[in-house]
C-alpha atoms as a PDB file:
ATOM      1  CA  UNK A   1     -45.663  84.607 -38.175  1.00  0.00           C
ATOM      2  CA  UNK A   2     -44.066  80.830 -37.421  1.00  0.00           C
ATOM      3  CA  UNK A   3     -41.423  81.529 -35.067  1.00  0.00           C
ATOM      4  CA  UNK A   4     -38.035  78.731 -35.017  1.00  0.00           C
ATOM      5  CA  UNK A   5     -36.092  78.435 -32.375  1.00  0.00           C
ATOM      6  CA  UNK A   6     -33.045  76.655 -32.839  1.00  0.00           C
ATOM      7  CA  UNK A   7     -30.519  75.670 -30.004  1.00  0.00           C
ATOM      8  CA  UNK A   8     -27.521  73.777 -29.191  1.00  0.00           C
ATOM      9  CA  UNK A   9     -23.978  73.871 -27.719  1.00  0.00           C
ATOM     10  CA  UNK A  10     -21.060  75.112 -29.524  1.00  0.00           C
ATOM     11  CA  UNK A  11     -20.449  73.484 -32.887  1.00  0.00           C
ATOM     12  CA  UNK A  12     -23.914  71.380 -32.795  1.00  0.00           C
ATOM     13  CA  UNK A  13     -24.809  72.664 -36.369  1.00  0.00           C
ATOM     14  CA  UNK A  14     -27.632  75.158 -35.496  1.00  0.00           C
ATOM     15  CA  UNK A  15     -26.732  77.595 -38.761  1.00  0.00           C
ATOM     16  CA  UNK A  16     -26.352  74.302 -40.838  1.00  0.00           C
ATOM     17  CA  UNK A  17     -29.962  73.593 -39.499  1.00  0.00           C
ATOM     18  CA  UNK A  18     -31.387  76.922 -39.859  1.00  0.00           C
ATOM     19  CA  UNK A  19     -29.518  77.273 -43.625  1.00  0.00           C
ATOM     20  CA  UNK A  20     -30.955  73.909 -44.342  1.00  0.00           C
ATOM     21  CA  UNK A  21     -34.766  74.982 -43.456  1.00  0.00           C
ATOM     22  CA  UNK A  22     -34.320  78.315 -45.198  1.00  0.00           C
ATOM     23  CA  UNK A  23     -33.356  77.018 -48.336  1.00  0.00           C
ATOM     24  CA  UNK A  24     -36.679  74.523 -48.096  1.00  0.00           C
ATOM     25  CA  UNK A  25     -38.885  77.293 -47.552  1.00  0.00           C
ATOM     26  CA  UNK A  26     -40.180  80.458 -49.075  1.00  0.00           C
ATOM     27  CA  UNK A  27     -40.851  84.241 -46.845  1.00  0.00           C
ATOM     28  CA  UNK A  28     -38.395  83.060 -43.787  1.00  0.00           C
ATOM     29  CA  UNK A  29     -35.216  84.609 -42.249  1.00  0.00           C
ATOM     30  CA  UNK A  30     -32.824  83.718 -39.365  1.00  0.00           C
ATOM     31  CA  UNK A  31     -31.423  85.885 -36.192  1.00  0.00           C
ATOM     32  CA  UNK A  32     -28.458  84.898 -35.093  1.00  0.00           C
ATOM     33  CA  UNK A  33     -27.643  85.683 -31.660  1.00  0.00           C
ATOM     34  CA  UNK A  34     -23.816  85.034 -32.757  1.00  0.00           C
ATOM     35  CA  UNK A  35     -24.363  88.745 -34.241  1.00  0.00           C
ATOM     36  CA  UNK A  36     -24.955  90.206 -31.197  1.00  0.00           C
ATOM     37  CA  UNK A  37     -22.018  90.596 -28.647  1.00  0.00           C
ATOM     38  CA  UNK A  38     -21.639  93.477 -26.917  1.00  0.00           C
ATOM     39  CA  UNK A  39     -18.930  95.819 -28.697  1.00  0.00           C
ATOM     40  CA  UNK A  40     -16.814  98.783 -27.714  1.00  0.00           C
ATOM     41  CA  UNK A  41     -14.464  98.858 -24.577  1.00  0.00           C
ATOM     42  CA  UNK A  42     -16.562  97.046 -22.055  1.00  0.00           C
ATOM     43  CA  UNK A  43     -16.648  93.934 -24.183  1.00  0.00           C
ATOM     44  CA  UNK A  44     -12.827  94.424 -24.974  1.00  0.00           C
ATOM     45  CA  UNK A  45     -12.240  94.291 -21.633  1.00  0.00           C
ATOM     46  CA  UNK A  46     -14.358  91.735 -20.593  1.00  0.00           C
ATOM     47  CA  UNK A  47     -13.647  89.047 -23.349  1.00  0.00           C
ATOM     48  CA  UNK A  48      -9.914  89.105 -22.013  1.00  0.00           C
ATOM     49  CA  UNK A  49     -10.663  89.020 -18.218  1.00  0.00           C
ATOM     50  CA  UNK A  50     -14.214  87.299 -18.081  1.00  0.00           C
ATOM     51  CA  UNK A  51     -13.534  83.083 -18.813  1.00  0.00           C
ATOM     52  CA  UNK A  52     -16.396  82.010 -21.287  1.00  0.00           C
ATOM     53  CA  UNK A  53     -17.167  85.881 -22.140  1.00  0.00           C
ATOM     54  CA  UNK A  54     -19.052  84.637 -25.409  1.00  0.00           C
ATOM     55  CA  UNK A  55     -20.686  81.884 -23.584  1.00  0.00           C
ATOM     56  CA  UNK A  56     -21.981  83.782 -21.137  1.00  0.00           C
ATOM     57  CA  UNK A  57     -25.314  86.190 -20.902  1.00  0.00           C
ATOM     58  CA  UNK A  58     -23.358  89.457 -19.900  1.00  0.00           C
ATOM     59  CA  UNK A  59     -21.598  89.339 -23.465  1.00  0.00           C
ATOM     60  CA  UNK A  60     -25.316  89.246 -25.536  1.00  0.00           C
ATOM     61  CA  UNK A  61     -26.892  92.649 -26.737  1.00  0.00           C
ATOM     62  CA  UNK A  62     -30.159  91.623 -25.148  1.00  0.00           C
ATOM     63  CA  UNK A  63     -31.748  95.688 -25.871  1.00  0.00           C
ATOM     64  CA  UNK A  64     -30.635  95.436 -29.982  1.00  0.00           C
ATOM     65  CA  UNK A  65     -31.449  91.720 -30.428  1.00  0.00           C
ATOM     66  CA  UNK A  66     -35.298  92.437 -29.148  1.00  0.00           C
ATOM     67  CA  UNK A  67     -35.330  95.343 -31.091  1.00  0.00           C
ATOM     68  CA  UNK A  68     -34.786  93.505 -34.443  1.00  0.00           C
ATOM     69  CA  UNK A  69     -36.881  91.067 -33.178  1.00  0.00           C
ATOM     70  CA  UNK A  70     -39.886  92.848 -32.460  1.00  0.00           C
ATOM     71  CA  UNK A  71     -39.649  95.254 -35.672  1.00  0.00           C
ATOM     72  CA  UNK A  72     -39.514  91.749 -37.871  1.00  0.00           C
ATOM     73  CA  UNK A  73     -42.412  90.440 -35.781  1.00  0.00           C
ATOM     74  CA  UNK A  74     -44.432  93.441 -36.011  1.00  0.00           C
ATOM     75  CA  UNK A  75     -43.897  94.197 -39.950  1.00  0.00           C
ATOM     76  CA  UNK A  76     -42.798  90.945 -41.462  1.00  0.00           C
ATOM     77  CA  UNK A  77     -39.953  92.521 -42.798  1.00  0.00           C
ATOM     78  CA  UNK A  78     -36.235  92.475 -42.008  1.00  0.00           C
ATOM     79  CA  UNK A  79     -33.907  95.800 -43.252  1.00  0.00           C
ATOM     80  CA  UNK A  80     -30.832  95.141 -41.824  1.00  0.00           C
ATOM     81  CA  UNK A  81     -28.505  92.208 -41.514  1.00  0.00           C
ATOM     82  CA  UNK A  82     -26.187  92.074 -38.945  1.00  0.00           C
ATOM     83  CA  UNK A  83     -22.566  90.630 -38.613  1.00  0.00           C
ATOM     84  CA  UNK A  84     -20.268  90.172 -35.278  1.00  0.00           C
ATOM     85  CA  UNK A  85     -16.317  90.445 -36.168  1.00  0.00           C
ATOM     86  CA  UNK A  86     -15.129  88.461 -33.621  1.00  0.00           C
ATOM     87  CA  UNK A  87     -10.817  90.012 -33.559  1.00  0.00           C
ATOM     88  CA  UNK A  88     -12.374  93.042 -33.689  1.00  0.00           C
ATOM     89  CA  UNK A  89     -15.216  92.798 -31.861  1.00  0.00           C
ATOM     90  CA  UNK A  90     -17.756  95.236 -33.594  1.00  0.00           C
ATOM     91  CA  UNK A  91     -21.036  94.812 -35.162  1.00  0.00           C
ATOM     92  CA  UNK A  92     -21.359  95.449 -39.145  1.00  0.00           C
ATOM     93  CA  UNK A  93     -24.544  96.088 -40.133  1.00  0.00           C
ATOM     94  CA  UNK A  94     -25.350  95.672 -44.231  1.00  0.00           C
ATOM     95  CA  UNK A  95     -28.659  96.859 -45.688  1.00  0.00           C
ATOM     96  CA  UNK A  96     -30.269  93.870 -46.583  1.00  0.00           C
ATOM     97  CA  UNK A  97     -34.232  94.006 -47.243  1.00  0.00           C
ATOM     98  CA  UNK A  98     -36.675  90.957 -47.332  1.00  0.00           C
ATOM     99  CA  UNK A  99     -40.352  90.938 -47.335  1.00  0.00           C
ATOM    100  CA  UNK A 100     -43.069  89.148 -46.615  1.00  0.00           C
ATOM    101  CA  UNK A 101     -41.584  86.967 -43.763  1.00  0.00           C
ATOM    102  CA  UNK A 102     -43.480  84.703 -42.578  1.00  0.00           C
ATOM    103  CA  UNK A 103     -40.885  82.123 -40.806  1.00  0.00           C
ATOM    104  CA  UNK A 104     -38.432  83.882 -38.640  1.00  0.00           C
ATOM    105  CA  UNK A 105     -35.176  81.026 -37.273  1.00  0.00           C
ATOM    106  CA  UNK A 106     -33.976  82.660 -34.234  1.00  0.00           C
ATOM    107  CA  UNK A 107     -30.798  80.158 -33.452  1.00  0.00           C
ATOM    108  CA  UNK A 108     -27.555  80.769 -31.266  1.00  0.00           C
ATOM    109  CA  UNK A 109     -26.293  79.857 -27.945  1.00  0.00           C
ATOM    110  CA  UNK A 110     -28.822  82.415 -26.144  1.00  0.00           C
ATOM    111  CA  UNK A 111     -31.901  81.388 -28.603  1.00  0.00           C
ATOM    112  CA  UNK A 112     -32.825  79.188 -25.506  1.00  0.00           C
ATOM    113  CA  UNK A 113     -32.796  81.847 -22.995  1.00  0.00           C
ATOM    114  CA  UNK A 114     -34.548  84.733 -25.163  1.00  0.00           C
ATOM    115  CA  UNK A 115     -36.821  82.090 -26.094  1.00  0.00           C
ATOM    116  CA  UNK A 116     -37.906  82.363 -22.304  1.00  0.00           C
ATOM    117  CA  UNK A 117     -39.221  85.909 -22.496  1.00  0.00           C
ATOM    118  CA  UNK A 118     -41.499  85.264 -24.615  1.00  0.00           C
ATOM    119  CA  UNK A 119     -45.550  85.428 -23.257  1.00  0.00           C
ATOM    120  CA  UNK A 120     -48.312  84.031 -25.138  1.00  0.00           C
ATOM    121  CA  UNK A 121     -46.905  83.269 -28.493  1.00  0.00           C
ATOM    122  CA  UNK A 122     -46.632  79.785 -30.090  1.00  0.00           C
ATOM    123  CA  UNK A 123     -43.221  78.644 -31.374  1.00  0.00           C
ATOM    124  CA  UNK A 124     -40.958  75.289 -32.271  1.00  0.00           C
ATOM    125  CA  UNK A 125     -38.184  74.912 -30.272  1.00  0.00           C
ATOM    126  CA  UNK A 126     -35.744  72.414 -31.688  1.00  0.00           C
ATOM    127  CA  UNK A 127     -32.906  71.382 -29.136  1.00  0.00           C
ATOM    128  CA  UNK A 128     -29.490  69.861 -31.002  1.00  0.00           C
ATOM    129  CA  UNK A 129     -27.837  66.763 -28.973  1.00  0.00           C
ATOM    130  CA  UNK A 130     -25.272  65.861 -30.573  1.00  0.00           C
ATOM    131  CA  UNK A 131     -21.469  64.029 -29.673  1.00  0.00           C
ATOM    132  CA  UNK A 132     -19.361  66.345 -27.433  1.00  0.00           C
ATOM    133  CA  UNK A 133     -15.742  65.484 -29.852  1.00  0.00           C
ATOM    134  CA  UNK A 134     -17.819  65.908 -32.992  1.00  0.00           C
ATOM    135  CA  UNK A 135     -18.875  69.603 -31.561  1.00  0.00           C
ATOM    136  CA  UNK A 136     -15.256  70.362 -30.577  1.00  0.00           C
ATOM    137  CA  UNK A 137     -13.588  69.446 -34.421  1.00  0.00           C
ATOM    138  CA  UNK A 138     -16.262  71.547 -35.860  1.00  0.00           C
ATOM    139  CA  UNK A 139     -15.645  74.717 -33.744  1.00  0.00           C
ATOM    140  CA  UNK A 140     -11.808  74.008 -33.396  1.00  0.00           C
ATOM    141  CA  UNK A 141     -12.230  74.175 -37.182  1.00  0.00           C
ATOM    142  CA  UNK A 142     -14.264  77.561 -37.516  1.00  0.00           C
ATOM    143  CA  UNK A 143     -12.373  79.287 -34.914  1.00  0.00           C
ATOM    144  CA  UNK A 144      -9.044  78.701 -36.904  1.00  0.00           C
ATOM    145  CA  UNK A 145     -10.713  80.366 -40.016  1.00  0.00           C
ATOM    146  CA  UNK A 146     -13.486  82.746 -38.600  1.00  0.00           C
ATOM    147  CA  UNK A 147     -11.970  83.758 -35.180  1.00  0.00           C
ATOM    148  CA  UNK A 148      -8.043  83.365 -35.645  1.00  0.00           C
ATOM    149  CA  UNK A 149      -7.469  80.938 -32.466  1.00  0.00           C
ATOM    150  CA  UNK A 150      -5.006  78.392 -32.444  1.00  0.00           C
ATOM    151  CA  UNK A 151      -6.121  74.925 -32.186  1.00  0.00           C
ATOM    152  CA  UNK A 152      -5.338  74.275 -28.882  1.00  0.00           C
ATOM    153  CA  UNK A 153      -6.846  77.893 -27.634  1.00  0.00           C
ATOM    154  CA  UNK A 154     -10.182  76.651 -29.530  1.00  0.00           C
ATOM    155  CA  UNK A 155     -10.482  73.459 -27.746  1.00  0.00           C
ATOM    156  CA  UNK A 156      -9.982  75.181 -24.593  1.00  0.00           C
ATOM    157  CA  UNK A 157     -12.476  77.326 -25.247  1.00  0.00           C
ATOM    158  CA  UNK A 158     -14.664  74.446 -26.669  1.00  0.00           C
ATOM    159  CA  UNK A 159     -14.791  72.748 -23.471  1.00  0.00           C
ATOM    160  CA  UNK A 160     -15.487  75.545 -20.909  1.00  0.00           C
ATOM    161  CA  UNK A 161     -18.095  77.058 -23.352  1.00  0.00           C
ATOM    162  CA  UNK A 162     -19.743  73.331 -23.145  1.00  0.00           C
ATOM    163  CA  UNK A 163     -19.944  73.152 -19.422  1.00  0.00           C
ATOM    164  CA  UNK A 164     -21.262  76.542 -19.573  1.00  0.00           C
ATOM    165  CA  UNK A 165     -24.049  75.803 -21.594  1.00  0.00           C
ATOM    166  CA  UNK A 166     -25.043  72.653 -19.627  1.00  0.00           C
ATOM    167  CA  UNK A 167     -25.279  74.239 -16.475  1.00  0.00           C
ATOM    168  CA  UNK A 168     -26.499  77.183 -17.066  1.00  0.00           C
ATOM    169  CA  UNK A 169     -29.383  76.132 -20.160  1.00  0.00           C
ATOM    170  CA  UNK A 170     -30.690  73.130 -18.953  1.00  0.00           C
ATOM    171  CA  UNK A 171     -32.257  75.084 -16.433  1.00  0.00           C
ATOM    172  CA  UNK A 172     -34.241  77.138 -18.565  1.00  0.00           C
ATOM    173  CA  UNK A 173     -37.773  74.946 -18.827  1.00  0.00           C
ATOM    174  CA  UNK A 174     -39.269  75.389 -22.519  1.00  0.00           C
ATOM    175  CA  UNK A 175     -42.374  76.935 -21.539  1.00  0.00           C
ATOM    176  CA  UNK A 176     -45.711  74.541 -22.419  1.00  0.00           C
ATOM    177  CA  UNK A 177     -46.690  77.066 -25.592  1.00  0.00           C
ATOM    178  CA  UNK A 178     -43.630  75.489 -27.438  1.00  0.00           C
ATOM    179  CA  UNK A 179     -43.596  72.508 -29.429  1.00  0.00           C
ATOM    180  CA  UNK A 180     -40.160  70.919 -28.688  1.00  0.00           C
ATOM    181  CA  UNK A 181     -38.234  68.642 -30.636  1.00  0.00           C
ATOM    182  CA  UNK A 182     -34.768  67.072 -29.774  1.00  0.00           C
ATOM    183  CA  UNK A 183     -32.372  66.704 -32.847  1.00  0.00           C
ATOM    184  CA  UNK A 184     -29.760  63.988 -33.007  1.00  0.00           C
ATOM    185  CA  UNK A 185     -27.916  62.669 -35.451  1.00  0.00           C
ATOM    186  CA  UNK A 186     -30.157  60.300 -36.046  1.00  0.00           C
ATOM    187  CA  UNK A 187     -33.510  62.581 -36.555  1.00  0.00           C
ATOM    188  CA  UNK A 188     -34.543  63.001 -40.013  1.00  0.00           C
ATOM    189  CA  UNK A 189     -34.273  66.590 -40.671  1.00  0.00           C
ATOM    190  CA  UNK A 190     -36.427  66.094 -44.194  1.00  0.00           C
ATOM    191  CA  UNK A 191     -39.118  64.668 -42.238  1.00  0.00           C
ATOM    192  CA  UNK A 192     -38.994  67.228 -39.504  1.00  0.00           C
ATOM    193  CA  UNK A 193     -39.072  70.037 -41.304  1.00  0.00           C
ATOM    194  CA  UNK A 194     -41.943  68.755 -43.425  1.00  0.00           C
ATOM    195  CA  UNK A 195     -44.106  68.032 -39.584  1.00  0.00           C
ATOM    196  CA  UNK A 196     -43.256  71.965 -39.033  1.00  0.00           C
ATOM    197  CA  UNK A 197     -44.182  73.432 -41.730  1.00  0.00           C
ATOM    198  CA  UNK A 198     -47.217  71.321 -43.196  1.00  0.00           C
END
């Protein structure tokens, strides 16, 4: 199995990316660590008291993430598809079978960091670098619609969940196994899709 690894700060486009290679290829499927956050009390509590909560790595489900990980890995299938609510901070989970995979995307904020634990095993790790103002209209958009935040509350946010992942990311080292490639909004994503998967 191909493994993708797709990260980026906050409103870089890393599910436009992974969307974008999925509908180019046949047998793949994405993980996105946006599905999951912690839920229950803990996470109620700590998303109002705790600045950056979903920036930072107390808020990710580490334990069920690897575990849908390593059951895709290990049988090329996925069975479930998960789905964070963000106001009401639980995990749906929607019974949703594909087989056959042979391209798993795993993109998100913490793709970087889980990409980290992994020994042994060959993957692409594609980085997105793209303008800091462009980022912030794109998530000050989607948190309007998908997370009910005002516009000035998801700039806020914007901004501390960029210095976040800047500090704390860049010192994660891709390990030598990976084959890294820096997107911009200059890279041609036709061509670099076609060097990963020819």
């Amino acid at each position: 199995m191909k493994l993708i690894f797709i990260s980026g700060p906050s409103g870089s486009g890393k599910t436009t990316l992974s969307n974008q290679i999925i509908d180019q290829i046949k047998n793949g499927t994405v993980l996105s660590t946006d599905n999951y956050y912690r839920t229950g009390l803990i996470s109620k509590f700590f998303s109002k008291f705790v600045e950056g909560y979903f920036d930072r790595s107390i808020s990710f489900n580490y334990k069920l993430f690897k575990k849908d990980f390593n059951f895709i890995v290990k049988n090329e299938i996925s069975i479930n598809q998960r789905s964070y609510d963000f106001q009401k901070k639980i995990i749906k989970n929607f019974r949703h079978k594909t087989n056959k995979i042979n391209f798993l995307i795993i993109e998100g904020i913490f793709a970087k960091e889980f990409s980290n634990t992994l020994h042994n095993q060959n993957y692409f790790f594609l980085e997105l670098k793209l303008n800091k103002n462009e980022c912030m209209k794109r998530v000050a958009k989607r948190d309007l619609k998908e997370r009910g935040k005002s516009q000035k509350k998801a700039k806020e946010d914007f901004l501390q969940s960029w210095d976040i992942y800047y500090k704390k990311f860049n010192k994660i080292i891709i390990k030598n196994n990976a084959n890294h490639f820096t997107i911009t909004k200059k890279t041609n994503i036709e061509s670099l899709i076609k060097k990963i998967f020819n």
